[in-house]
C-alpha atoms as a PDB file:
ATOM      1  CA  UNK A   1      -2.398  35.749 -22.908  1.00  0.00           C
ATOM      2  CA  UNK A   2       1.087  36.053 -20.862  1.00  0.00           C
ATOM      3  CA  UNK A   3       2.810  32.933 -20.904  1.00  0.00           C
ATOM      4  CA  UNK A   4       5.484  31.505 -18.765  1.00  0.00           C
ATOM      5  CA  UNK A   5       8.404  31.714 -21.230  1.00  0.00           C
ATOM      6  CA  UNK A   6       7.933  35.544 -21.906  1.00  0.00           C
ATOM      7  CA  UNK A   7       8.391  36.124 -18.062  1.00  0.00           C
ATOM      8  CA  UNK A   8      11.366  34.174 -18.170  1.00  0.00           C
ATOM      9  CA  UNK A   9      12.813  36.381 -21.386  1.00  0.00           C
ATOM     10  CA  UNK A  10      11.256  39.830 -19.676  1.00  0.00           C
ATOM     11  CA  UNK A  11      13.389  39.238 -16.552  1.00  0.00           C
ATOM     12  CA  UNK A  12      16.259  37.847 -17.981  1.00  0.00           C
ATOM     13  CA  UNK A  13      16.122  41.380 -20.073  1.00  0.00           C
ATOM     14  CA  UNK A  14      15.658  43.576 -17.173  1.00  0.00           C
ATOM     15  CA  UNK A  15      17.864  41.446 -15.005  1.00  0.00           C
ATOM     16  CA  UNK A  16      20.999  41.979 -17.621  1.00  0.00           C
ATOM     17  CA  UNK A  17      19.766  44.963 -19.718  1.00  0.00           C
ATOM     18  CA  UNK A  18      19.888  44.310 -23.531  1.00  0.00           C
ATOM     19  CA  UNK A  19      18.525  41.549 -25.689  1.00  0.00           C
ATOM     20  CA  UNK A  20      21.812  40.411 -26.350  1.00  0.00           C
ATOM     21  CA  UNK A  21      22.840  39.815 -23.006  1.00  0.00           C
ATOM     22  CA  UNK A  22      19.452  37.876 -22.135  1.00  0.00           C
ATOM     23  CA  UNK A  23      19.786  35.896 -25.138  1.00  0.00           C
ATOM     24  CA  UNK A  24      23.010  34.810 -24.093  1.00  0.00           C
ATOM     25  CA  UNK A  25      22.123  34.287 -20.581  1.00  0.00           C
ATOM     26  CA  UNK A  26      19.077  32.064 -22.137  1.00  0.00           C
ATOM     27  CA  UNK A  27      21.133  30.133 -24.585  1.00  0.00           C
ATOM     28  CA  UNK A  28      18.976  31.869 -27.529  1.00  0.00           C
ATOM     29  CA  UNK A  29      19.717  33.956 -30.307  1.00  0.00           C
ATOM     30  CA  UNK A  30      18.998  38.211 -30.109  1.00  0.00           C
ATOM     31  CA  UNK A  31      16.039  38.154 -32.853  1.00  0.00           C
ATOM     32  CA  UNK A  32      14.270  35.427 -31.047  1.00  0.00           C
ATOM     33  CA  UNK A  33      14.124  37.676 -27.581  1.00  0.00           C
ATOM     34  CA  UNK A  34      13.195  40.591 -29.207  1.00  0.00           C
ATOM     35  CA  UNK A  35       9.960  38.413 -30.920  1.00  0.00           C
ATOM     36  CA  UNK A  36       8.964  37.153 -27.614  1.00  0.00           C
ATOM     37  CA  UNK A  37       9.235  40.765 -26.105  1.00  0.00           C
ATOM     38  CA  UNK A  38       6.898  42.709 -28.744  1.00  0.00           C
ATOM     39  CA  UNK A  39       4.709  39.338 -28.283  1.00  0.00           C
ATOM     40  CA  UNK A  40       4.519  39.964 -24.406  1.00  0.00           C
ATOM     41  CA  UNK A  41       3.995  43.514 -25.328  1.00  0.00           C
ATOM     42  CA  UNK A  42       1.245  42.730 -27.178  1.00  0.00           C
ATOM     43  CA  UNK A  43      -0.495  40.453 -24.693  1.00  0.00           C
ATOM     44  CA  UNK A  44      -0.065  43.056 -22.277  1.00  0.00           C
ATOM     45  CA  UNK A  45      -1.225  45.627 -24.228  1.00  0.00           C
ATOM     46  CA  UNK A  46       1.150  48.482 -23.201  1.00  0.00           C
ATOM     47  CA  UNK A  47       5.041  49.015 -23.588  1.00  0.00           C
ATOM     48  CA  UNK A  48       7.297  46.744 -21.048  1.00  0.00           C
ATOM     49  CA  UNK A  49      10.977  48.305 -22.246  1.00  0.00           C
ATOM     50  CA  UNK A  50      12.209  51.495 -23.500  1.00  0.00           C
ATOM     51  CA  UNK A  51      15.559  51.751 -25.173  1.00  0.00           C
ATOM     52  CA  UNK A  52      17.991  54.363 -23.297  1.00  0.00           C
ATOM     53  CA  UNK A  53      21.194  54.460 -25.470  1.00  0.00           C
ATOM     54  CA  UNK A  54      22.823  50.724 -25.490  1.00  0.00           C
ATOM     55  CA  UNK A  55      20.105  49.485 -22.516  1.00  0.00           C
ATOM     56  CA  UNK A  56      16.676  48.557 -22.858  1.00  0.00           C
ATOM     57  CA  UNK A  57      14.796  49.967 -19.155  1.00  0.00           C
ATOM     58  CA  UNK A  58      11.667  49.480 -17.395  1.00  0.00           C
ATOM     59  CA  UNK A  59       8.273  51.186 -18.053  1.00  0.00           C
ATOM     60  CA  UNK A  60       6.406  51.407 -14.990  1.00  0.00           C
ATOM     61  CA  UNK A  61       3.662  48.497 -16.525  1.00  0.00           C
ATOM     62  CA  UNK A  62       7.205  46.690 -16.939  1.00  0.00           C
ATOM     63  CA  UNK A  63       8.462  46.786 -13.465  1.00  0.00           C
ATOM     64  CA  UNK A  64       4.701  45.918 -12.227  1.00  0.00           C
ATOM     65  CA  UNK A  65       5.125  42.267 -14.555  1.00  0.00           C
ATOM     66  CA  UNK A  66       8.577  41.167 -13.505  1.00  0.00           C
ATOM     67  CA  UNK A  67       7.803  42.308 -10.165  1.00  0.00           C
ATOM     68  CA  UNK A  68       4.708  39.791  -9.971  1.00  0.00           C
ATOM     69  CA  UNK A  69       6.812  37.416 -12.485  1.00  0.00           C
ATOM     70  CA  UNK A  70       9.662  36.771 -10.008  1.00  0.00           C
ATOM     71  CA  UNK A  71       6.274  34.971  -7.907  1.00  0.00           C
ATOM     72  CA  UNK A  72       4.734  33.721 -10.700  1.00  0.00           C
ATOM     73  CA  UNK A  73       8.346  31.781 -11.370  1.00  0.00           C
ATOM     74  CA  UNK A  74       8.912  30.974  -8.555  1.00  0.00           C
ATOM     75  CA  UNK A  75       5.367  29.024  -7.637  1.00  0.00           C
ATOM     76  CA  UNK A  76       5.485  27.885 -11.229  1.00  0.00           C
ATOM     77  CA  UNK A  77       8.897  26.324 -10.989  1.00  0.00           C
ATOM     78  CA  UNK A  78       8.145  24.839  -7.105  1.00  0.00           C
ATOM     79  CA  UNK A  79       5.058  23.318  -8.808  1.00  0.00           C
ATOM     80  CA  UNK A  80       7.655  21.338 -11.720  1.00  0.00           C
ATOM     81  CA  UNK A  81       9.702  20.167  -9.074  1.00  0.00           C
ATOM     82  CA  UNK A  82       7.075  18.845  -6.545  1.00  0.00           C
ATOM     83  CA  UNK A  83       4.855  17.065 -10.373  1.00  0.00           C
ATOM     84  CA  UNK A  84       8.554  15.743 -11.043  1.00  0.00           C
ATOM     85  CA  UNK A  85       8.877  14.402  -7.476  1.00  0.00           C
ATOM     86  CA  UNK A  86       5.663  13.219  -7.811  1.00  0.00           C
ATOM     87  CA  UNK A  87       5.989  11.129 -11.000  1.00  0.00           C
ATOM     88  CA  UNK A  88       9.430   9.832  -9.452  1.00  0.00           C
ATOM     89  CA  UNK A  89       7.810   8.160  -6.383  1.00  0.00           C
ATOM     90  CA  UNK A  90      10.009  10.643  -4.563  1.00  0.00           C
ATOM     91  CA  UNK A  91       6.723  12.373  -2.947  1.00  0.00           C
ATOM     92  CA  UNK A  92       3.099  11.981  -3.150  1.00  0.00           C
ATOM     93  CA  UNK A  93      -0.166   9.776  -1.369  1.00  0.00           C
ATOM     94  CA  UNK A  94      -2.035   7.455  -2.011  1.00  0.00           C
ATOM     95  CA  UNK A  95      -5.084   6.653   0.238  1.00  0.00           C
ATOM     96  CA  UNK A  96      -5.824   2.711   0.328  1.00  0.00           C
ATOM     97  CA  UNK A  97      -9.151   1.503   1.800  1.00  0.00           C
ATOM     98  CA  UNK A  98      -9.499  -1.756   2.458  1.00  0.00           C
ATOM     99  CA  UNK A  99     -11.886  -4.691   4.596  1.00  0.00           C
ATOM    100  CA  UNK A 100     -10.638  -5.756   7.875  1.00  0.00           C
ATOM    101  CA  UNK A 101      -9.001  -9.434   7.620  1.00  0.00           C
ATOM    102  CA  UNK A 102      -7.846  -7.621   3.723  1.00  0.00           C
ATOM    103  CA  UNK A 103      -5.902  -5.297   6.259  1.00  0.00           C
ATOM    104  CA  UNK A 104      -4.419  -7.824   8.973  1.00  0.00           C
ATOM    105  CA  UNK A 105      -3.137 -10.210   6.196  1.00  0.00           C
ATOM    106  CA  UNK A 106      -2.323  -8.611   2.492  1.00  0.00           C
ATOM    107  CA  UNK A 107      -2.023  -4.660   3.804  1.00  0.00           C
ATOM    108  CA  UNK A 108       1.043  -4.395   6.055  1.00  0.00           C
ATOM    109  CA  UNK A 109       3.337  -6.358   4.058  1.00  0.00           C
ATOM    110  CA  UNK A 110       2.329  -4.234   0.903  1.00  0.00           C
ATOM    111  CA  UNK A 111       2.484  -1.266   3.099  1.00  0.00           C
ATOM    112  CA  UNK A 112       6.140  -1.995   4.405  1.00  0.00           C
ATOM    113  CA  UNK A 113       7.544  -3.398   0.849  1.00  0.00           C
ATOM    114  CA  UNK A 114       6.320   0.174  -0.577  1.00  0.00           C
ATOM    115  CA  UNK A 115       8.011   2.466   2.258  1.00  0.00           C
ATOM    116  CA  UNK A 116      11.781   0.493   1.348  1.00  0.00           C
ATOM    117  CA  UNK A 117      11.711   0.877  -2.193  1.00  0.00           C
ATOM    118  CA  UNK A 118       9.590   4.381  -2.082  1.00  0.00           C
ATOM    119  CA  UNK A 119      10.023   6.031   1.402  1.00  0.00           C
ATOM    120  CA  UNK A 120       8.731   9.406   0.195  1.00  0.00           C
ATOM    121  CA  UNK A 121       5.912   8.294  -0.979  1.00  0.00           C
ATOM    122  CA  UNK A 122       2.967   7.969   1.915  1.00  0.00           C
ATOM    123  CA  UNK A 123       0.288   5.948   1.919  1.00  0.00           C
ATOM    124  CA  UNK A 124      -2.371   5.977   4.127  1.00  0.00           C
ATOM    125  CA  UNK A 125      -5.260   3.256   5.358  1.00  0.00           C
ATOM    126  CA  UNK A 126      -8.631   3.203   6.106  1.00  0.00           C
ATOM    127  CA  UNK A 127     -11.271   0.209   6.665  1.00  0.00           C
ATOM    128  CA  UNK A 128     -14.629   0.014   5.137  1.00  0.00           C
ATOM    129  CA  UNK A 129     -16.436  -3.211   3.846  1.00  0.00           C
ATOM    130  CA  UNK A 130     -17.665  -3.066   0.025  1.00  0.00           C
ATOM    131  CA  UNK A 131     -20.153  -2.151  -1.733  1.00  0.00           C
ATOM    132  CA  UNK A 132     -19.007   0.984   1.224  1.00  0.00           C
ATOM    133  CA  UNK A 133     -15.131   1.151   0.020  1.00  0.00           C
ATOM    134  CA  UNK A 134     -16.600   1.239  -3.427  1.00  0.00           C
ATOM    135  CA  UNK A 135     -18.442   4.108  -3.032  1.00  0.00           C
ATOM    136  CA  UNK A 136     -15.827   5.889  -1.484  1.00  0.00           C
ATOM    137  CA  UNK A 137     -13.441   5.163  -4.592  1.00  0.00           C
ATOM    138  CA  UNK A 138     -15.943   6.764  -6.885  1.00  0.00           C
ATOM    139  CA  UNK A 139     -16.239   9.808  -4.538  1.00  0.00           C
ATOM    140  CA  UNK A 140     -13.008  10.691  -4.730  1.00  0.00           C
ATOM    141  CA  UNK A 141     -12.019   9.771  -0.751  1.00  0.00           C
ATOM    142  CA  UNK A 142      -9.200   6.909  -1.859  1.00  0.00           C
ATOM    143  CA  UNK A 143      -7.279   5.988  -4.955  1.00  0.00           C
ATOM    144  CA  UNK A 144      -7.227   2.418  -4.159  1.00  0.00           C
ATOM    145  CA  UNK A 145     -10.218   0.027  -2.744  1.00  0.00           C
ATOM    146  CA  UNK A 146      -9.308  -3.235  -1.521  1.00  0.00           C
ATOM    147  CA  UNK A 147     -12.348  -5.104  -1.864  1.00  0.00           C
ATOM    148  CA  UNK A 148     -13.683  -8.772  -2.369  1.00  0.00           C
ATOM    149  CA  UNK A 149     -17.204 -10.427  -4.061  1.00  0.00           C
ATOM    150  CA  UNK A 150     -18.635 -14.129  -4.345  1.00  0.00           C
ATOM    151  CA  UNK A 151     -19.631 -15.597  -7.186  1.00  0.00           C
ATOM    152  CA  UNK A 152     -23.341 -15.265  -7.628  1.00  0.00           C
ATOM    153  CA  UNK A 153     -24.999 -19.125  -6.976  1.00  0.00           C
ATOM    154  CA  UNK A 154     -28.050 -18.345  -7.960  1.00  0.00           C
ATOM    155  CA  UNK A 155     -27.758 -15.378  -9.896  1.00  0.00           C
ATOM    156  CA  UNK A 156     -29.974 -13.645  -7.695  1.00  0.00           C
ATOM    157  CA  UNK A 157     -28.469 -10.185  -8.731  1.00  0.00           C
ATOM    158  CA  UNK A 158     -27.695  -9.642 -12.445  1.00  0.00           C
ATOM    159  CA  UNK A 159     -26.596  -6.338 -11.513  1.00  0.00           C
ATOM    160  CA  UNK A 160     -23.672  -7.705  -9.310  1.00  0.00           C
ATOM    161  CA  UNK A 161     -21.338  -8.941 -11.949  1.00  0.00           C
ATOM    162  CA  UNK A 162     -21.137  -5.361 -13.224  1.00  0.00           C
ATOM    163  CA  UNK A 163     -20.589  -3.247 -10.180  1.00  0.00           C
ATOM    164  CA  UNK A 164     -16.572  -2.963 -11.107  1.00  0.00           C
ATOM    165  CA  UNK A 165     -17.440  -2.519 -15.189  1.00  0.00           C
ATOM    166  CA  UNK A 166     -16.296   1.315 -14.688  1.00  0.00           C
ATOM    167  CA  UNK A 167     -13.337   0.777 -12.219  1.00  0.00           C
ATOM    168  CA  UNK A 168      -9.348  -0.848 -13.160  1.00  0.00           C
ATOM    169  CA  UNK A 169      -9.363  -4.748 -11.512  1.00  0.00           C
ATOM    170  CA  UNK A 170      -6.134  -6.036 -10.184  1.00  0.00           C
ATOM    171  CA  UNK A 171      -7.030  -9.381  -9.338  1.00  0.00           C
ATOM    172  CA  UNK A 172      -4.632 -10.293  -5.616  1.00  0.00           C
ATOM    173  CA  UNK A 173      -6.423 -13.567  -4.534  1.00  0.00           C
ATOM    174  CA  UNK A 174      -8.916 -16.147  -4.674  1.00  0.00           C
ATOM    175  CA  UNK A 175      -9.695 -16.926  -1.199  1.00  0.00           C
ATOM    176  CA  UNK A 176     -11.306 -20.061   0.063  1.00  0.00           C
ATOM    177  CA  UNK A 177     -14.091 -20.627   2.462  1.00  0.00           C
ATOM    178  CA  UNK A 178     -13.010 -23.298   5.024  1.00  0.00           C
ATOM    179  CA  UNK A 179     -15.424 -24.564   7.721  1.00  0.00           C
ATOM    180  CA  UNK A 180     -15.388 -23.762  11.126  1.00  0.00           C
ATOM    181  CA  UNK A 181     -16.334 -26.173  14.017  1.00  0.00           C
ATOM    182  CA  UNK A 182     -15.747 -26.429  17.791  1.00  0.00           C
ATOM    183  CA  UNK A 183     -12.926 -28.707  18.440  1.00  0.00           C
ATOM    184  CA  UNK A 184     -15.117 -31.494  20.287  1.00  0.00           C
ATOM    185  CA  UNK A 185     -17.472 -31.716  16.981  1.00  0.00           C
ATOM    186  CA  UNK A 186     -18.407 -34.707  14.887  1.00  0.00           C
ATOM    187  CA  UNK A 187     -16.431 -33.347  11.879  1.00  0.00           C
ATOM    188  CA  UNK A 188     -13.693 -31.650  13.568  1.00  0.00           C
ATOM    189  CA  UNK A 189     -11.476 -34.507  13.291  1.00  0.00           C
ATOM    190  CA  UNK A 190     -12.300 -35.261   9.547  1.00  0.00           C
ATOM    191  CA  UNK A 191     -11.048 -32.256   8.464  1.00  0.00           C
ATOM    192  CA  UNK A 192     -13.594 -31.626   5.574  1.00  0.00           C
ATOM    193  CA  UNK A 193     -17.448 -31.224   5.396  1.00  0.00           C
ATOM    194  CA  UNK A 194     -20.137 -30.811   3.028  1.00  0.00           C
ATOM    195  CA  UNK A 195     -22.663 -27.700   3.499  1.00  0.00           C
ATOM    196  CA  UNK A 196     -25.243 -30.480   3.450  1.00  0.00           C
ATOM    197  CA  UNK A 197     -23.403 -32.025   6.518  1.00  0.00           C
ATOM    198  CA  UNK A 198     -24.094 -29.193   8.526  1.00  0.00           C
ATOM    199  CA  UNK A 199     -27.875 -28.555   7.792  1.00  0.00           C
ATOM    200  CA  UNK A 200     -28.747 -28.827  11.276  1.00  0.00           C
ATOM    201  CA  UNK A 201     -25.985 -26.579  12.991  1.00  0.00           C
ATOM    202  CA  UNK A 202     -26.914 -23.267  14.091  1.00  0.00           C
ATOM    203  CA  UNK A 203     -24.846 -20.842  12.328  1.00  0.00           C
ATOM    204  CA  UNK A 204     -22.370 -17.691  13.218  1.00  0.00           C
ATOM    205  CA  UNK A 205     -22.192 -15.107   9.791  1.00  0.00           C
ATOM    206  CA  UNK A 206     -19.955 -12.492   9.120  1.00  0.00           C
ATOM    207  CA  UNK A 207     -20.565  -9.237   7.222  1.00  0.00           C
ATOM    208  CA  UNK A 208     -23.767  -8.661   4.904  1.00  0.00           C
ATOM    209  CA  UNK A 209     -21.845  -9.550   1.811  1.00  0.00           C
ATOM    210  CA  UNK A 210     -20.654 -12.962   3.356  1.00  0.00           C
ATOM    211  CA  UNK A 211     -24.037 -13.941   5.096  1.00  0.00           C
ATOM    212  CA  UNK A 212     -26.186 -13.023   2.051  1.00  0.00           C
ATOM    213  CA  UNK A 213     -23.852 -15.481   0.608  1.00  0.00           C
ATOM    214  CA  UNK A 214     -23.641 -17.854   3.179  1.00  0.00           C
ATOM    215  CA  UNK A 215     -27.667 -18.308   2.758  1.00  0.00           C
ATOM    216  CA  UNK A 216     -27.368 -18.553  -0.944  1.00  0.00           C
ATOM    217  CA  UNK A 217     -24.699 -21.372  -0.659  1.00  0.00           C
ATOM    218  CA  UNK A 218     -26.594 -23.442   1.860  1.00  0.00           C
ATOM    219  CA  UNK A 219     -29.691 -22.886  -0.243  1.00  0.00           C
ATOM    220  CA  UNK A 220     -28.244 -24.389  -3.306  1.00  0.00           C
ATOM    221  CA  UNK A 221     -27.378 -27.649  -0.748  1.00  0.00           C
ATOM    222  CA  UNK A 222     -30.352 -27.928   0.319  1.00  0.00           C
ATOM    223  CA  UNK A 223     -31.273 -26.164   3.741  1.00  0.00           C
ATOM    224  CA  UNK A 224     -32.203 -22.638   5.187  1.00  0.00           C
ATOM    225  CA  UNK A 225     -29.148 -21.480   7.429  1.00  0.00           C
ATOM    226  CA  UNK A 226     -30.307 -20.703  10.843  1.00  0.00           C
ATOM    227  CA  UNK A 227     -28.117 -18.364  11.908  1.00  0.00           C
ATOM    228  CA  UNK A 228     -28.219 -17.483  15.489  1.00  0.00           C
ATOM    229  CA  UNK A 229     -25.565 -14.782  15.331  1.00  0.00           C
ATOM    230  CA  UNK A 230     -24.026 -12.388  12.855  1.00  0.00           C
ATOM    231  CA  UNK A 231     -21.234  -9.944  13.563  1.00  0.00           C
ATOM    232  CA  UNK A 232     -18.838  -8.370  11.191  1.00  0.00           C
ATOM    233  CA  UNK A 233     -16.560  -8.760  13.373  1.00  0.00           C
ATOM    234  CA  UNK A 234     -14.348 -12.485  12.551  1.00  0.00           C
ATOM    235  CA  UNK A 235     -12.444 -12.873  15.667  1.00  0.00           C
ATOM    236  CA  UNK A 236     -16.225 -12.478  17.167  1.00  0.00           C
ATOM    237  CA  UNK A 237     -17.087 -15.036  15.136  1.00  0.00           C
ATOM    238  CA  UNK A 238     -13.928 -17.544  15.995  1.00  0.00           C
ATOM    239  CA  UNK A 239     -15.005 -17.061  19.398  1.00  0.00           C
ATOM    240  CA  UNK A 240     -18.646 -18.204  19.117  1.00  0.00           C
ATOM    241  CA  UNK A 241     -17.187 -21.062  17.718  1.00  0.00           C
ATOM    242  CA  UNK A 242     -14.568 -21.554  20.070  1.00  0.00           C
ATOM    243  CA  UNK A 243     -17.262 -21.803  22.809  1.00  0.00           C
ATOM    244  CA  UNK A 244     -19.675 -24.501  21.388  1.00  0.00           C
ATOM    245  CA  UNK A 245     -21.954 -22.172  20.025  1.00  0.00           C
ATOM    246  CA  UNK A 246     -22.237 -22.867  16.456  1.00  0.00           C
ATOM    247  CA  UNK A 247     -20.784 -22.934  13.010  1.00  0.00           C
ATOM    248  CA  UNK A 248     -19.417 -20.899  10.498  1.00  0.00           C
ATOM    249  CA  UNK A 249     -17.796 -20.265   6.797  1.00  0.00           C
ATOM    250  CA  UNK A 250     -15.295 -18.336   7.184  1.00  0.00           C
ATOM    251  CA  UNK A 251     -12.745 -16.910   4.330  1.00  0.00           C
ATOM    252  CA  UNK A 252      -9.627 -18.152   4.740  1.00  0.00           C
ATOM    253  CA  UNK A 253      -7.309 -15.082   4.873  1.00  0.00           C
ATOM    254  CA  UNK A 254     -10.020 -14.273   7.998  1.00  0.00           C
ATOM    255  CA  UNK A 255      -7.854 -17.449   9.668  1.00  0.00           C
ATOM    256  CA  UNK A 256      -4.459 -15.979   8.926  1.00  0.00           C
ATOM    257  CA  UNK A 257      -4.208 -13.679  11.372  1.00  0.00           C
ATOM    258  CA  UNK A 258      -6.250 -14.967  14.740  1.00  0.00           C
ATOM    259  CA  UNK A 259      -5.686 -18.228  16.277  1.00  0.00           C
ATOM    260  CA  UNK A 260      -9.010 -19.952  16.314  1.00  0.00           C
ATOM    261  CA  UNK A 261      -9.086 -21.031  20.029  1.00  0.00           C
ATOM    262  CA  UNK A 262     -11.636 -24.023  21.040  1.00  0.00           C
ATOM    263  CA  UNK A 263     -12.376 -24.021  17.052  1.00  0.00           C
ATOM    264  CA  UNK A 264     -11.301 -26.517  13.976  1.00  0.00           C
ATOM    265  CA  UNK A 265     -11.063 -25.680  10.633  1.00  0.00           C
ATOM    266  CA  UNK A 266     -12.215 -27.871   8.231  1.00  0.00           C
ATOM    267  CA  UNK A 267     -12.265 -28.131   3.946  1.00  0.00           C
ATOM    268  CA  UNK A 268     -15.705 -27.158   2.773  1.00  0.00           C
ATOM    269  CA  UNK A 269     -17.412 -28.930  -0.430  1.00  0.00           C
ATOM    270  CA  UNK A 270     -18.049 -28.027  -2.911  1.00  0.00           C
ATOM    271  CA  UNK A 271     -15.332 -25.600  -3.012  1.00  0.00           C
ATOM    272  CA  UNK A 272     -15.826 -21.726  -2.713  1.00  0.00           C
ATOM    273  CA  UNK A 273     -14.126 -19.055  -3.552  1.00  0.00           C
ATOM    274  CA  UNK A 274     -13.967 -15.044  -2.934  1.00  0.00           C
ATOM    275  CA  UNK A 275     -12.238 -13.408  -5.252  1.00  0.00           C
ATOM    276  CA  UNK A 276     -10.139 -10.328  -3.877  1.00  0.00           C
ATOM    277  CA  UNK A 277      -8.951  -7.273  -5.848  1.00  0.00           C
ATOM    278  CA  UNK A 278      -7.518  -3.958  -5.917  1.00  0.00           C
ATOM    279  CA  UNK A 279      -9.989  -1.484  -7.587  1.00  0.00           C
ATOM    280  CA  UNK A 280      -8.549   1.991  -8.721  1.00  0.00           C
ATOM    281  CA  UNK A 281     -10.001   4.504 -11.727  1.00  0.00           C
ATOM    282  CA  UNK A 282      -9.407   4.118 -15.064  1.00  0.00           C
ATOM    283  CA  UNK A 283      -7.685   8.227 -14.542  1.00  0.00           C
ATOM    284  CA  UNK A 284      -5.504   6.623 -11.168  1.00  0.00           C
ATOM    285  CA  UNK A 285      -4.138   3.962 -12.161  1.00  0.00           C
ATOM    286  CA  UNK A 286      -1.520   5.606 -14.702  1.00  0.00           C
ATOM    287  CA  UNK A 287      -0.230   7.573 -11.455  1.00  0.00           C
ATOM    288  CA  UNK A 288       3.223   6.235 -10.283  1.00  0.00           C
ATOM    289  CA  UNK A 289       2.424   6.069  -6.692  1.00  0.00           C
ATOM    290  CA  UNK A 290      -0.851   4.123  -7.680  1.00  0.00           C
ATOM    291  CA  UNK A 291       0.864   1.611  -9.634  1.00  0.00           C
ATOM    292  CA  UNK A 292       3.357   0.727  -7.121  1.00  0.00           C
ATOM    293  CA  UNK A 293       1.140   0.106  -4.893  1.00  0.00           C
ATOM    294  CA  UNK A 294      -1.413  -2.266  -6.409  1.00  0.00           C
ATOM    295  CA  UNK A 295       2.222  -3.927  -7.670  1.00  0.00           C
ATOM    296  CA  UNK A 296       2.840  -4.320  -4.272  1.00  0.00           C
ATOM    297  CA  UNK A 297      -0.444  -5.566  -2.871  1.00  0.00           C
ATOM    298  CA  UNK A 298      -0.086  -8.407  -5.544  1.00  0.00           C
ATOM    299  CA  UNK A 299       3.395  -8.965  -4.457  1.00  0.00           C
ATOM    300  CA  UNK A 300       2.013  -9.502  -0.860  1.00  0.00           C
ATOM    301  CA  UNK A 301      -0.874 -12.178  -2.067  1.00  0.00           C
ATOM    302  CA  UNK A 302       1.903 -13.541  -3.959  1.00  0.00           C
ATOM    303  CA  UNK A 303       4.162 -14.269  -0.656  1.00  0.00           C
END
């Protein structure tokens, strides 16, 4: 097999036209060039150099190699320098994924912290809700998902509380539900409310993830939700409340970023909690670009 460093002694060779003169050129000693030349020789399976009087020449199978070798170099020594840049945070991507009010709130300050301190290094965002960004990891379409799950009331799905067993977890937040409620409601100006206390109320949900919750939490209080609307969409949701239209759970980070017009927001008991993380694989998250930015996106939660 030809290898790298016999290129690099064949051209030096026929680039200064003795051993000795390579060897010096190479910072090696005479014998060691001439073993690397009968090895290439060998690999190649045909003379590379003839000696004519003091100068070693060219065969034609010679001149073929370093021709192809000064390319061969070349791409090999472009690739070093781009892996180098690469492991410096001087270059590369890294492809974040991450759920909408995840993306208004924890994203753009993680996003700007990692362009000051690593401007060549380029990180893109797209939004998908898990179990989707999840998938996507695993595929191979993003090196980071920023994704969320609630604790399982009833244990209703064993399988749940392993669906990041195979994936890194950098835990970023616990996020709170907190209540939602027009402003001219009976608990707006109480500022906290039980589930139980709003058994009655017709109900705005979120996403799947957060309603399938949202019925499992009232449940364990007590009462079926009747929920008139769902939309994945939370300023959607802030509205319907806002216009007298119902109630909602809402995580708080959801809260951070939209002013909840016509709506209150009020503590919920018993406490609840989603719990927010930065998912890479176990083979990404050595990758310097990688681990600057889930650094970063627990630098933003942190602020």
């Amino acid at each position: 097999m030809i290898e790298a460093r016999h290129l690099r002694v064949l051209r030096a060779v026929a680039r200064s036209g003795s051993f000795s003169a390579a060897a010096r050129e190479l910072g090696c000693t005479q014998p060691a060039v001439s073993q690397q030349m009968k090895a290439l020789e060998q690999s190649a399976g045909t003379p590379l150099l003839v000696r004519a009087g003091r100068e070693m020449r060219l065969t034609q199978a010679g001149e073929a190699l370093v021709r192809h070798a000064v390319g061969i170099l070349a791409g090999l020594t472009a690739a070093e320098e781009e892996i180098a840049a690469i492991a410096g945070l001087r270059a590369g991507r890294v492809r974040l994924v991450s759920f909408p009010s995840g993306s208004s709130t924890l994203v753009p300050t993680a996003l700007a912290t990692m362009r000051a301190a690593h401007p060549g290094t380029r990180v893109s965002l797209v939004e998908a809700e898990p179990p989707r960004s999840i998938e996507m990891l695993r595929n191979g379409d993003c090196e980071i998902a920023l994704a969320f799950r609630y604790p399982e009331v009833r244990g209703a799905d064993p399988a749940a509380g392993a669906e990041w067993d195979d994936l890194v977890v950098r835990p970023i937040l616990a996020d709170r539900l907190v209540g939602l409620v027009p402003a001219c409601h009976r608990l707006a100006k109480a500022g906290v409310a039980r589930f139980a206390d709003l058994a009655d109320e017709p109900w705005i949900a979120g996403c799947p993830r957060c309603r399938r919750h949202l019925v499992e939490v009232c449940e364990s209080a007590g009462f079926t939700p009747r929920i008139d609307f769902a939309t994945d969409d939370y300023p959607a949701v802030i509205g319907l409340v806002g216009a007298g239209l119902g109630v909602a759970a809402l995580p708080e980070l959801t809260l951070a970023s939209v002013r909840p017009k016509g709506a209150t927001a009020v503590r919920l008991e018993p406490a609840v909690h989603r719990e927010i993380v930065a998912l890479t694989l176990p083979d990404l998250a050595q990758v310097p670009a990688v681990e600057a930015t889930l650094d970063k996106l627990v630098d933003a939660a942190g602020r």
